[in-house]
C-alpha atoms as a PDB file:
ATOM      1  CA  UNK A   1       0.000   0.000   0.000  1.00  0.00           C
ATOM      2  CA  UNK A   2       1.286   3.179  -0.679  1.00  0.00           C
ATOM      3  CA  UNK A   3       2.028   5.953   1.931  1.00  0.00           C
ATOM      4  CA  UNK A   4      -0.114   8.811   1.916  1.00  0.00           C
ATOM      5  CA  UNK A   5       1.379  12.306   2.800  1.00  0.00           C
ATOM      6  CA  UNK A   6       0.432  14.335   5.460  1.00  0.00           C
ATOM      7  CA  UNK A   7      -0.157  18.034   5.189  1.00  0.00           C
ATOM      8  CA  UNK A   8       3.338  18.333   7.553  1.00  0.00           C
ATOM      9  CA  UNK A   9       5.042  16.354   4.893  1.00  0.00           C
ATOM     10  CA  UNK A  10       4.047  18.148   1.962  1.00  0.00           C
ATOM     11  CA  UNK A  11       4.409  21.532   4.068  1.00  0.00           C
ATOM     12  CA  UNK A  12       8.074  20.618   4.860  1.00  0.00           C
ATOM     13  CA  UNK A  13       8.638  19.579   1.113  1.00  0.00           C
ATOM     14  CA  UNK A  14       7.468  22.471  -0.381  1.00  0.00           C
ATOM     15  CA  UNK A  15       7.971  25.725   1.660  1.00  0.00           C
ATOM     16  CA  UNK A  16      11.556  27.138   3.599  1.00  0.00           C
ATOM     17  CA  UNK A  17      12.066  26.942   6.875  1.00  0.00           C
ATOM     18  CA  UNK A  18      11.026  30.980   7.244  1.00  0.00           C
ATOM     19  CA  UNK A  19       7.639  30.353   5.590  1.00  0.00           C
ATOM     20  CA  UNK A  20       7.078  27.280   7.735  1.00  0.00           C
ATOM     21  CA  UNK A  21       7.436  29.362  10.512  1.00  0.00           C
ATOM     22  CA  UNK A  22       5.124  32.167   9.324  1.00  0.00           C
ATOM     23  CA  UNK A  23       2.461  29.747   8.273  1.00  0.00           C
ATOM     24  CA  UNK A  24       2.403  27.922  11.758  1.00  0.00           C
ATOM     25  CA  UNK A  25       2.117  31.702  13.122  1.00  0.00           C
ATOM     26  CA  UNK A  26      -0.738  32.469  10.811  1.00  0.00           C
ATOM     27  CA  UNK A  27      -2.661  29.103  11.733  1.00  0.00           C
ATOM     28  CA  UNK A  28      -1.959  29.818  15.118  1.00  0.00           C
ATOM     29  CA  UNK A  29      -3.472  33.260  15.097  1.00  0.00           C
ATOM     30  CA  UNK A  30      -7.163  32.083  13.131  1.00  0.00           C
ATOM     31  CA  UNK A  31      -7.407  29.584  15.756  1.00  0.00           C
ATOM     32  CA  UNK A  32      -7.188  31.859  18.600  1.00  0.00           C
ATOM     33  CA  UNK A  33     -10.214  33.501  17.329  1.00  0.00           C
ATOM     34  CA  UNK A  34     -12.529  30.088  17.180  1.00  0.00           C
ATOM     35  CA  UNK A  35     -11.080  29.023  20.781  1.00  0.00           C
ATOM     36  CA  UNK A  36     -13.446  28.005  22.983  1.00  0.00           C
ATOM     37  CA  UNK A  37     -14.156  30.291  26.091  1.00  0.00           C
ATOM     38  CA  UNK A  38     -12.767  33.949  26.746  1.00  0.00           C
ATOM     39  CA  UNK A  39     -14.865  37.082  25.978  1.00  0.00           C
ATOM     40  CA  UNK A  40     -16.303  36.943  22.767  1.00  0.00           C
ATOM     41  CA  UNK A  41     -19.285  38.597  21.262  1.00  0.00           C
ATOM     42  CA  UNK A  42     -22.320  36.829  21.172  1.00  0.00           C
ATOM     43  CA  UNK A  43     -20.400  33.963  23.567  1.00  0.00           C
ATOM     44  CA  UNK A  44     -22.159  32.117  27.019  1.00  0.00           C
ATOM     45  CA  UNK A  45     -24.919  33.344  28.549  1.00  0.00           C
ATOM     46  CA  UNK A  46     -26.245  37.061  27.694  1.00  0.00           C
ATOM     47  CA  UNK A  47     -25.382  39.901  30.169  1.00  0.00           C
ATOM     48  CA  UNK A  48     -28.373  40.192  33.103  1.00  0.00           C
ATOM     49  CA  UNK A  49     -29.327  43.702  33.853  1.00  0.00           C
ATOM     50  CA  UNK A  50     -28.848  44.046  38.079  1.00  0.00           C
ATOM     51  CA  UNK A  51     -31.853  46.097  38.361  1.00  0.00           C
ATOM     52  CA  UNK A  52     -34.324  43.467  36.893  1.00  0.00           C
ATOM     53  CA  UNK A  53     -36.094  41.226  39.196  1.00  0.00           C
ATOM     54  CA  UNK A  54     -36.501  38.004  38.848  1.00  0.00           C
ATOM     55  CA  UNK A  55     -39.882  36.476  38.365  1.00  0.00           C
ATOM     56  CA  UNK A  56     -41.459  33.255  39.317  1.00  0.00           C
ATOM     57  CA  UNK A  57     -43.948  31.085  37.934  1.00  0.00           C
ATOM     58  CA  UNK A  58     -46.515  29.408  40.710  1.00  0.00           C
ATOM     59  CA  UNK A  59     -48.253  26.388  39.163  1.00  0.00           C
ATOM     60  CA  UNK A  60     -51.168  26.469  41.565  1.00  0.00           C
ATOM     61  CA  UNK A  61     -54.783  27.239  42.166  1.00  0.00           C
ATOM     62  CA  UNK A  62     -55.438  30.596  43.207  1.00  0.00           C
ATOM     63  CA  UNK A  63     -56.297  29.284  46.726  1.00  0.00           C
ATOM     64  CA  UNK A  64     -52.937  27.515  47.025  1.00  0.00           C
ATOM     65  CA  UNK A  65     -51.107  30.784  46.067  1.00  0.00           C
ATOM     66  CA  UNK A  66     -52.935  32.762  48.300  1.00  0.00           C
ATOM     67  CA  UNK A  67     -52.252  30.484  51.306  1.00  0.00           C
ATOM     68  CA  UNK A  68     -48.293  30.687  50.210  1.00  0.00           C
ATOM     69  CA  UNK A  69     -48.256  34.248  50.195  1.00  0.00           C
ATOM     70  CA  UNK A  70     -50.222  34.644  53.392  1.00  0.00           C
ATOM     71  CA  UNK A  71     -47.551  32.042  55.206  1.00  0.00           C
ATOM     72  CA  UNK A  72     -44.851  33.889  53.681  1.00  0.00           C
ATOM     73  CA  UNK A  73     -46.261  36.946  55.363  1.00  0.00           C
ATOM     74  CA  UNK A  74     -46.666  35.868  58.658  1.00  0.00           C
ATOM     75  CA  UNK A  75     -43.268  33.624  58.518  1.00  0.00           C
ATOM     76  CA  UNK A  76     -44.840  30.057  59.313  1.00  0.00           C
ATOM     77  CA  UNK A  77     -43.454  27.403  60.225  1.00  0.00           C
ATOM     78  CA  UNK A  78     -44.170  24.317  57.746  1.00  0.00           C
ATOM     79  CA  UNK A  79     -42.299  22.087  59.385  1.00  0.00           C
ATOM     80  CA  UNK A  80     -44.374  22.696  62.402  1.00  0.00           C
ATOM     81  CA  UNK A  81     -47.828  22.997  60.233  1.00  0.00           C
ATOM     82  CA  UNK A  82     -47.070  19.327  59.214  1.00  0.00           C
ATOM     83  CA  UNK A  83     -46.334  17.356  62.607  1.00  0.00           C
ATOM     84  CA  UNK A  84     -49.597  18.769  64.208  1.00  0.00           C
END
């Protein structure tokens, strides 16, 4: 079977020493820009504004909701709602 060259062989065959270098140097420098991580636009999760509140979605009938809110309120204790 014959042997199949590599893009290093056929880069060492063809090109000096100098533009070797300066070829590894350009390759180098485009894949810094696809890299994963680091600050790049449009990269991870979107900026969150501080002053925006979070909101909450309650999948509950309205009496259920109201009883949260009202124990929320008045700080009860569930724990000690459930033993009685």
């Amino acid at each position: 079977m014959k042997r199949l060259k590599t893009n290093d062989d056929l880069i060492k065959e063809l090109l000096t020493p100098e533009e070797q270098a300066e070829l590894k140097a350009e390759v180098q420098k485009e894949v810094e820009k696809y890299k994963w991580g680091g600050a790049r636009k449009n990269s991870g999760r979107k900026a969150i504004d501080e002053s925006k509140v979070l909101k909450f979605t309650k999948r509950l009938s309205e009496k259920e909701a109201l009883f949260i809110d009202y124990a929320r309120a008045h700080n009860l204790n569930y724990d000690d709602l459930m033993q009685g």
